[in-house]
C-alpha atoms as a PDB file:
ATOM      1  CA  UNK A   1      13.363   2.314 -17.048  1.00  0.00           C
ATOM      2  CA  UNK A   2      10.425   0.223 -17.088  1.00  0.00           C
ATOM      3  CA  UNK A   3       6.664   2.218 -16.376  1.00  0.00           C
ATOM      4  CA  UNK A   4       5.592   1.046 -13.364  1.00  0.00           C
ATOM      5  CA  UNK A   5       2.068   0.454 -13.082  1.00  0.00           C
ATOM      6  CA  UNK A   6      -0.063  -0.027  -9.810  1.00  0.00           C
ATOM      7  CA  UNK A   7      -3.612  -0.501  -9.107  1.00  0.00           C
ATOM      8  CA  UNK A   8      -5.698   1.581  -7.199  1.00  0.00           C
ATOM      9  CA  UNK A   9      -5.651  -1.211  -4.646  1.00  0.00           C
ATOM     10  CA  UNK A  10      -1.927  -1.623  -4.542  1.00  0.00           C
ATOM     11  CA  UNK A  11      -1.125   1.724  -4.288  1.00  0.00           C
ATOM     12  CA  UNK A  12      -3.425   2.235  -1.019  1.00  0.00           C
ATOM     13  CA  UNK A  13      -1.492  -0.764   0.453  1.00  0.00           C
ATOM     14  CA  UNK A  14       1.708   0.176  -0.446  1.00  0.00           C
ATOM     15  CA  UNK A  15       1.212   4.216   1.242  1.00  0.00           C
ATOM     16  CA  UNK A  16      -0.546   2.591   4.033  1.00  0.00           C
ATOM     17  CA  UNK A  17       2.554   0.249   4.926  1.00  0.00           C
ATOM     18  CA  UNK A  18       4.357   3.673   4.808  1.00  0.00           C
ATOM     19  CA  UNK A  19       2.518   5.139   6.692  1.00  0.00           C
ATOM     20  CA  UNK A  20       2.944   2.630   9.530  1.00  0.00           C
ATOM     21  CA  UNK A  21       6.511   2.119   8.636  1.00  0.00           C
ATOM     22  CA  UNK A  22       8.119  -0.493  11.534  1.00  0.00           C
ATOM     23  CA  UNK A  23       4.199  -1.934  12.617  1.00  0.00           C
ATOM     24  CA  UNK A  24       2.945  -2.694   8.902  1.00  0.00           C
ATOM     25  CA  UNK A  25       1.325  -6.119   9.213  1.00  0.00           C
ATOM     26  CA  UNK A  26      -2.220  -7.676   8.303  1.00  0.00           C
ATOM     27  CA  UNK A  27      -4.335  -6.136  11.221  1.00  0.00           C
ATOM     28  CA  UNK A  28      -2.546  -2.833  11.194  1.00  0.00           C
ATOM     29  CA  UNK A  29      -2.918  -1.832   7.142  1.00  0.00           C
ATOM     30  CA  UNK A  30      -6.229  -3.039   7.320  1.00  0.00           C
ATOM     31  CA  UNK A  31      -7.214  -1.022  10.527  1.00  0.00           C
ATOM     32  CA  UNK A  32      -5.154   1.825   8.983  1.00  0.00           C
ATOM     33  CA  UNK A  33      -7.147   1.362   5.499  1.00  0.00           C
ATOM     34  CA  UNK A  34     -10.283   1.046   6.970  1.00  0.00           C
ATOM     35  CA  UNK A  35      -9.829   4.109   9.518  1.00  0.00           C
ATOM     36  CA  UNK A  36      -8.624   6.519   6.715  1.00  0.00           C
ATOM     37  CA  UNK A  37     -10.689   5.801   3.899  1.00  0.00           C
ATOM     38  CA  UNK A  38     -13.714   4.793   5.605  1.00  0.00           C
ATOM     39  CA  UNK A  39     -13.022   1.712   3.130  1.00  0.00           C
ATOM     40  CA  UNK A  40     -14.359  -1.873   4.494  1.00  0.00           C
ATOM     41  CA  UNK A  41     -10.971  -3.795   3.527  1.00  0.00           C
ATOM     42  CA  UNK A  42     -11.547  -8.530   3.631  1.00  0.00           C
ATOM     43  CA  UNK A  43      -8.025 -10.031   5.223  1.00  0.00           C
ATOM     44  CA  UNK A  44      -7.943 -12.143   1.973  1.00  0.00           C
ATOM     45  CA  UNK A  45      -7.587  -9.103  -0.486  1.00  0.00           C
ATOM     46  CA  UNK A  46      -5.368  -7.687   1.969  1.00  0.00           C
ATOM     47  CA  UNK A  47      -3.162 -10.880   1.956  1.00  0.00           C
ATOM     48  CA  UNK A  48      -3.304 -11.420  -2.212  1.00  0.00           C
ATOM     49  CA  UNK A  49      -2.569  -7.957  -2.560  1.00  0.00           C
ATOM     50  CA  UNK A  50      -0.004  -7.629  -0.194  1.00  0.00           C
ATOM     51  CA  UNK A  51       2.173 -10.919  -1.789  1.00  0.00           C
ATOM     52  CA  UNK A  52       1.367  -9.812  -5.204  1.00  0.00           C
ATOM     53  CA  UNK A  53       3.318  -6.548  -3.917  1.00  0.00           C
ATOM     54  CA  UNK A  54       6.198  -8.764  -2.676  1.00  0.00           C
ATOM     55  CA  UNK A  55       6.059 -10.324  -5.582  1.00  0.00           C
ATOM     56  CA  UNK A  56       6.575  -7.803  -7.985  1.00  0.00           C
ATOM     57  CA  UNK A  57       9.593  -6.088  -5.782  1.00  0.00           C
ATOM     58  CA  UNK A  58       7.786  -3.535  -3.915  1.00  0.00           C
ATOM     59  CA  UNK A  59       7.216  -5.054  -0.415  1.00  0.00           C
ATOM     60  CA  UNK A  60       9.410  -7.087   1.497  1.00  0.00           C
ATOM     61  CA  UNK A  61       8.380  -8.990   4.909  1.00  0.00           C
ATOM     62  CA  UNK A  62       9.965  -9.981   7.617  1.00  0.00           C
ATOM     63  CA  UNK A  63       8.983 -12.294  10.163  1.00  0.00           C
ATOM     64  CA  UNK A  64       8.585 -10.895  14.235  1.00  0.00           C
ATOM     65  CA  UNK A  65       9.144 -12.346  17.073  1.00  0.00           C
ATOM     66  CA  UNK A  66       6.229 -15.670  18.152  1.00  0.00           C
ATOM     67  CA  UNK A  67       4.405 -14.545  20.764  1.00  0.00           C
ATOM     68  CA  UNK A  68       2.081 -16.670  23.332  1.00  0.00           C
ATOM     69  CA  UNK A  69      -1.327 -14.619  22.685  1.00  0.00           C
ATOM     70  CA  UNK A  70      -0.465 -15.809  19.006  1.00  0.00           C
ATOM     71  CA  UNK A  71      -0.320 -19.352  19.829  1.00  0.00           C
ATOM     72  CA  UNK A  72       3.730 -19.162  18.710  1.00  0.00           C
ATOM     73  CA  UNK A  73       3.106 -17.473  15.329  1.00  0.00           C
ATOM     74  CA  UNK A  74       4.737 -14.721  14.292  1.00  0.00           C
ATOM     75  CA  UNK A  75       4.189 -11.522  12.867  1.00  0.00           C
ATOM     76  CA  UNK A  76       4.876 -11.115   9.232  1.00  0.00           C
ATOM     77  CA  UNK A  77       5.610  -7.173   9.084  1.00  0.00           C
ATOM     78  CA  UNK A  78       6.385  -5.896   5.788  1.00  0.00           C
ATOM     79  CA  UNK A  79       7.665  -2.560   4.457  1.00  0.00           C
ATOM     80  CA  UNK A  80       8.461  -0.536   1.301  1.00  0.00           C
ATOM     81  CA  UNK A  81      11.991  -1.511  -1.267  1.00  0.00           C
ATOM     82  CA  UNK A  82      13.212   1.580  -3.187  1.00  0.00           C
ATOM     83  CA  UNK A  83      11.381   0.070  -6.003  1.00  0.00           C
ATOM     84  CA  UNK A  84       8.474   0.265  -3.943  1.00  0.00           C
ATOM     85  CA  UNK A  85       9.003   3.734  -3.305  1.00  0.00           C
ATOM     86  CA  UNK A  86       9.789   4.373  -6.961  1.00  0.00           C
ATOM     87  CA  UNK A  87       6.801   2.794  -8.139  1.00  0.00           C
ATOM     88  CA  UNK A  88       4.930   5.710  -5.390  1.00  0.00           C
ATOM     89  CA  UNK A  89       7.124   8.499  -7.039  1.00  0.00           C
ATOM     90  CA  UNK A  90       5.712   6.927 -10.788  1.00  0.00           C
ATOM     91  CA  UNK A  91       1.934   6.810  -9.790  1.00  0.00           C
ATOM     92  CA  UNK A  92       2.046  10.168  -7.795  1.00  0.00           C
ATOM     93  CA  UNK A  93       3.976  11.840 -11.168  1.00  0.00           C
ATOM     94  CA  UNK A  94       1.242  10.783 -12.975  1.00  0.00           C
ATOM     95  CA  UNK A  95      -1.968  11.487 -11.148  1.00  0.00           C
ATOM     96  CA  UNK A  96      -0.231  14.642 -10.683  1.00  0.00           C
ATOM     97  CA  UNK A  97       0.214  15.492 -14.772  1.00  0.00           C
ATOM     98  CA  UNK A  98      -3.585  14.692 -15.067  1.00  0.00           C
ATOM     99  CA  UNK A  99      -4.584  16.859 -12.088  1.00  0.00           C
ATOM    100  CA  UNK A 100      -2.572  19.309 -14.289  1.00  0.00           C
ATOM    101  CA  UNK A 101      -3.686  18.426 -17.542  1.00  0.00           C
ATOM    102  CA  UNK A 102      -7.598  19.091 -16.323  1.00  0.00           C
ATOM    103  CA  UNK A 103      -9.090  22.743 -17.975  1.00  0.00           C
ATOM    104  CA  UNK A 104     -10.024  25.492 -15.459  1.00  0.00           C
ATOM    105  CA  UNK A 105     -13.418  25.000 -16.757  1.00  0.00           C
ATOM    106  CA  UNK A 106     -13.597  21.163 -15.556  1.00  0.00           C
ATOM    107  CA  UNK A 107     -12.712  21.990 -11.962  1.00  0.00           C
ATOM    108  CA  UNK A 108     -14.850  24.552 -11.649  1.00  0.00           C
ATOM    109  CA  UNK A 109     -18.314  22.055 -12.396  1.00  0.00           C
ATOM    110  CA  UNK A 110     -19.916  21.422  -9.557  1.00  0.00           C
END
């Protein structure tokens, strides 16, 4: 199989639309970036970010239902493929091997 490779970026987006699995859409990732990371997140990075996701196989989206206080747009809610998900496992793997990699020595500097 293929490496997968995500940014530091993409990989926030995709765990955040995890974490909000069923109510990931624009507002919600970047309220739920924003409140967890204490990380000022612009819509249009969001939205690049997010479609580069889809894009690559990682995201899908789905439209909700139109609503009135939307002026009869929907929702575009999107949420994690199994190559998504296997493209978390990859990153996590690897962070992890560093973390493990590091000398005693290293994470004791302060």
């Amino acid at each position: 199989m293929k490496k997968i490779q995500l940014g530091e970026f993409e990989e926030v987006v995709l765990l955040t639309v995890g974490v909000l699995h069923g109510n990931a859409y624009g507002v919600t990732i970047k309220y739920e970036i924003e409140k967890r990371l204490g990380r000022e997140v612009t819509i249009g990075a969001l939205q690049v970010t997010l479609r580069r996701l889809e894009s690559k196989g990682f995201l899908k989206s789905k439209q909700g239902d139109s609503t009135d206080s939307r002026r009869g747009r929907p929702k575009l809610f999107f949420e994690i493929t199994a190559y998504g998900k296997k493209a978390l496992d990859y990153s996590k793997e690897t962070r992890d091997e560093l973390w493990n990699a590091l000398p005693s020595l290293v994470l004791k500097l302060k």
